[in-house]
Protein backbone atom coordinates (compact mmCIF):
# COMPACT_ATOMS: atom_id res chain seq x y z
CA UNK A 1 52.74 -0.28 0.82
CA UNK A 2 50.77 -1.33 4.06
CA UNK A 3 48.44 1.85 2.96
CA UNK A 4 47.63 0.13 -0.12
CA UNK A 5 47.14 -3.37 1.03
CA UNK A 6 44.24 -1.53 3.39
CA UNK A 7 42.60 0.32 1.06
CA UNK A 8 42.80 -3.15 -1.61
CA UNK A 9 41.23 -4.68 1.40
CA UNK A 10 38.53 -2.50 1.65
CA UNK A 11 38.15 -2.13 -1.70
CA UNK A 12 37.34 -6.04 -1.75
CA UNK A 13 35.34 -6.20 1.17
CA UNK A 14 33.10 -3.71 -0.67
CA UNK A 15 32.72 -5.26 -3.87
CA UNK A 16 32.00 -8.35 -2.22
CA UNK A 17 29.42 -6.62 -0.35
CA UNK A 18 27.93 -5.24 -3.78
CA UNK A 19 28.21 -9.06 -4.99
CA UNK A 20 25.97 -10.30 -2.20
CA UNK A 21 23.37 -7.60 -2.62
CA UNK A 22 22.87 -7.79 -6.26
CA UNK A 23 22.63 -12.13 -5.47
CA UNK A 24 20.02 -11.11 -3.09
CA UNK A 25 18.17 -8.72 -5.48
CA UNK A 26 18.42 -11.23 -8.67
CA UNK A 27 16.89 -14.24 -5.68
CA UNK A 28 14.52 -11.70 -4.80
CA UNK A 29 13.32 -10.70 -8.84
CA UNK A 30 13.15 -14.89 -9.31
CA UNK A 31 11.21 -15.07 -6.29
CA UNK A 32 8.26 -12.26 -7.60
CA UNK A 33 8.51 -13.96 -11.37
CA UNK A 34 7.68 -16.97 -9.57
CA UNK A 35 4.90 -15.22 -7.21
CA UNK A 36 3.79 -13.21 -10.63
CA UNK A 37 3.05 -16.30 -12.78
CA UNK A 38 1.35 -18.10 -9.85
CA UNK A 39 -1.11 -15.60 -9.17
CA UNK A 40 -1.83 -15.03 -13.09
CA UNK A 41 -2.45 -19.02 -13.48
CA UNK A 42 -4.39 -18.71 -10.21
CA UNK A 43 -6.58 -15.89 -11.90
CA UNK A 44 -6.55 -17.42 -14.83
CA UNK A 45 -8.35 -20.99 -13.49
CA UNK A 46 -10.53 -18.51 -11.62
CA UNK A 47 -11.88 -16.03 -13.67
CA UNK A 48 -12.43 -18.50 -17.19
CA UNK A 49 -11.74 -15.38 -19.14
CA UNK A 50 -12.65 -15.55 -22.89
CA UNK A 51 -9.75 -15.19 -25.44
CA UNK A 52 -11.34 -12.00 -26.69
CA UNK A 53 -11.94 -10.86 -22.94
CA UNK A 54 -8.20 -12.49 -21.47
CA UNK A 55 -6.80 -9.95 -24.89
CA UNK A 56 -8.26 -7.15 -23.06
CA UNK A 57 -7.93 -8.01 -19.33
CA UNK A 58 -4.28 -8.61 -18.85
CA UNK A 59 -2.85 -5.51 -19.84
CA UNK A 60 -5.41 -3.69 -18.03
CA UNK A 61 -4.68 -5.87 -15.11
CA UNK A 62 -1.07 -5.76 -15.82
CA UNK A 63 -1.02 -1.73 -15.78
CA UNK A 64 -2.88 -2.07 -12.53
CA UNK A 65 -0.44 -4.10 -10.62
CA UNK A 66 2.39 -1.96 -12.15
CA UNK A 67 0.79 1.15 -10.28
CA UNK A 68 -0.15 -0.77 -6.96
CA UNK A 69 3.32 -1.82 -6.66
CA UNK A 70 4.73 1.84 -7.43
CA UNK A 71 2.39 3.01 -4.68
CA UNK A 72 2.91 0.26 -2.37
CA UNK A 73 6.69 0.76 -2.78
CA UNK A 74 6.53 4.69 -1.94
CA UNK A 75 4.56 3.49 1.64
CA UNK A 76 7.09 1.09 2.72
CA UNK A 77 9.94 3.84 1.76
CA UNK A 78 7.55 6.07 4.05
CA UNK A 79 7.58 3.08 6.86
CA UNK A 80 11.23 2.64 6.39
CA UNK A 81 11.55 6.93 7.48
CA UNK A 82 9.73 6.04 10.22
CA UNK A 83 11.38 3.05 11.29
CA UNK A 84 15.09 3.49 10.91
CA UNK A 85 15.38 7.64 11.04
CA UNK A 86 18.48 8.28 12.56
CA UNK A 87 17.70 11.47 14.28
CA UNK A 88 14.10 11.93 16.03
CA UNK A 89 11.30 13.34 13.95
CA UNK A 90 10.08 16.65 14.69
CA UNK A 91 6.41 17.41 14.86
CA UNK A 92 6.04 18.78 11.75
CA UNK A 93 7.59 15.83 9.97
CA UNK A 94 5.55 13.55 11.75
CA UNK A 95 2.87 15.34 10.39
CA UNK A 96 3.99 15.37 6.70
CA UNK A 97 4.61 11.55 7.00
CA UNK A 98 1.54 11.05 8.28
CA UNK A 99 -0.05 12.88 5.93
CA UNK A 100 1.86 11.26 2.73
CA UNK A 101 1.14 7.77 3.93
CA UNK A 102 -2.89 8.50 3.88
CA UNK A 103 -2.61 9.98 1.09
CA UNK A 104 -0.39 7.17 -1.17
CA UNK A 105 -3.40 4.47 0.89
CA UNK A 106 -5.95 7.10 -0.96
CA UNK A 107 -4.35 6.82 -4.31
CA UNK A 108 -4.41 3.36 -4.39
CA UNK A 109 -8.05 3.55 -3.29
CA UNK A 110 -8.53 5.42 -6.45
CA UNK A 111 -6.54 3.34 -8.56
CA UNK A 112 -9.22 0.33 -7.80
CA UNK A 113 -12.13 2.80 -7.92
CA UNK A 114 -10.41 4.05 -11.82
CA UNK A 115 -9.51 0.71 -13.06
CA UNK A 116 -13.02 -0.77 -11.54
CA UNK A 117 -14.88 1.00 -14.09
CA UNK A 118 -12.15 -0.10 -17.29
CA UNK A 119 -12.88 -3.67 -15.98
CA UNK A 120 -16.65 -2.98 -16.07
CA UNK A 121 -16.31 -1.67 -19.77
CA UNK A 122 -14.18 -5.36 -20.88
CA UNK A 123 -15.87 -8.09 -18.47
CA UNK A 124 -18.94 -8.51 -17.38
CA UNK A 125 -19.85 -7.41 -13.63
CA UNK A 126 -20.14 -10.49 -12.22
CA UNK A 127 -15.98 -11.69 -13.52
CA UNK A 128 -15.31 -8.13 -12.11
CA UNK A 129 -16.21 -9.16 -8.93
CA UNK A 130 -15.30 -12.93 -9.50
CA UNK A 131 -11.58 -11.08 -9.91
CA UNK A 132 -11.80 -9.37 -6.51
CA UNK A 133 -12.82 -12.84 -4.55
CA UNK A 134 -9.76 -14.57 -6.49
CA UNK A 135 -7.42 -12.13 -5.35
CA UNK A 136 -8.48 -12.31 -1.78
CA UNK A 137 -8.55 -16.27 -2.10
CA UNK A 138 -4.68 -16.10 -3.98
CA UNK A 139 -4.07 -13.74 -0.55
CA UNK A 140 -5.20 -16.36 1.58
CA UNK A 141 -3.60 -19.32 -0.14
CA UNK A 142 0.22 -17.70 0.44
CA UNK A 143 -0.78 -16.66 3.91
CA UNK A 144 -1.67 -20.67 4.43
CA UNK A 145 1.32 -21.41 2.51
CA UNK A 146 3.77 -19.11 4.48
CA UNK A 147 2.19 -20.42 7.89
CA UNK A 148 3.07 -24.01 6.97
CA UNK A 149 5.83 -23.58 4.86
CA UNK A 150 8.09 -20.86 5.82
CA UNK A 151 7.34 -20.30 9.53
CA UNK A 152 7.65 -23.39 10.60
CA UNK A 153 11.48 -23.53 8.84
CA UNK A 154 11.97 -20.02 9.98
CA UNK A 155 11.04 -20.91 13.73
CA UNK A 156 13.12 -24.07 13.58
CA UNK A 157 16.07 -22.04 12.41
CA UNK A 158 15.45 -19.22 15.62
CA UNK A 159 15.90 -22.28 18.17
């Protein structure tokens, strides 16, 4: 009897666990939705797209993103190895991680250099590079935002 009251214990503790986590993930989906649809309206205002031209854009964009992410994704699973490896890297692995995280920071190179020349073929040069400046301004305007928004509660929380 006191074996099963353990493992029912354990058992709960565990789904609990598996509660929290898929809370956090769910926060964590609402929070990119909400950082998704800021950055297209952002874009949006910016780059005065055309309906004919906004038809064509978006999905192109959209595909874009969907393989930055992917890419970006596979480097932070690379950082994570890196970061939280339980037994010391050898040499050789250090190598082949080294080598895998150029190499993911090359394909994404290549991504922009690929879909560059799709955005050429649907906008004109000077919204392609109207696009570029908008993304660096949207990547300054959370970095402002996090700096007097977030670190200033997450400071006040550390004292």
């Amino acid at each position: 009897m006191k074996r099963f009251i353990h493992i029912s214990f354990l058992l709960l503790i565990a789904t609990s666990f598996n509660f929290l986590h898929a809370q956090d993930n769910r926060q964590g989906d609402r929070q990119f939705d909400r950082f998704r649809s800021e950055k297209v309206s952002f874009l949006t205002d910016k780059l005065q797209l055309t309906p004919d031209e906004a038809q064509k854009f978006w999905p192109l964009y959209n595909e874009l993103e969907k393989k930055r992410l992917e890419t970006q994704r596979l480097r932070r699973e690379l950082e994570y190895k890196v970061q939280f490896s339980a037994t010391p890297l050898s040499k050789n692995d250090m190598i082949q991680l080294t080598r895998d995280f150029s190499s993911s920071m090359k394909k994404e190179a290549e991504l922009g250099v690929q879909y560059n020349e799709e955005f050429l073929k649907i906008i004109p040069p000077e919204k392609v590079l109207l696009l570029y400046k908008s993304e660096n301004e949207f990547r300054m305007h959370l970095l402002r935002r996090y700096r007097t928004t977030i670190m200033p509660n997450y400071i006040n929380q550390a004292r």
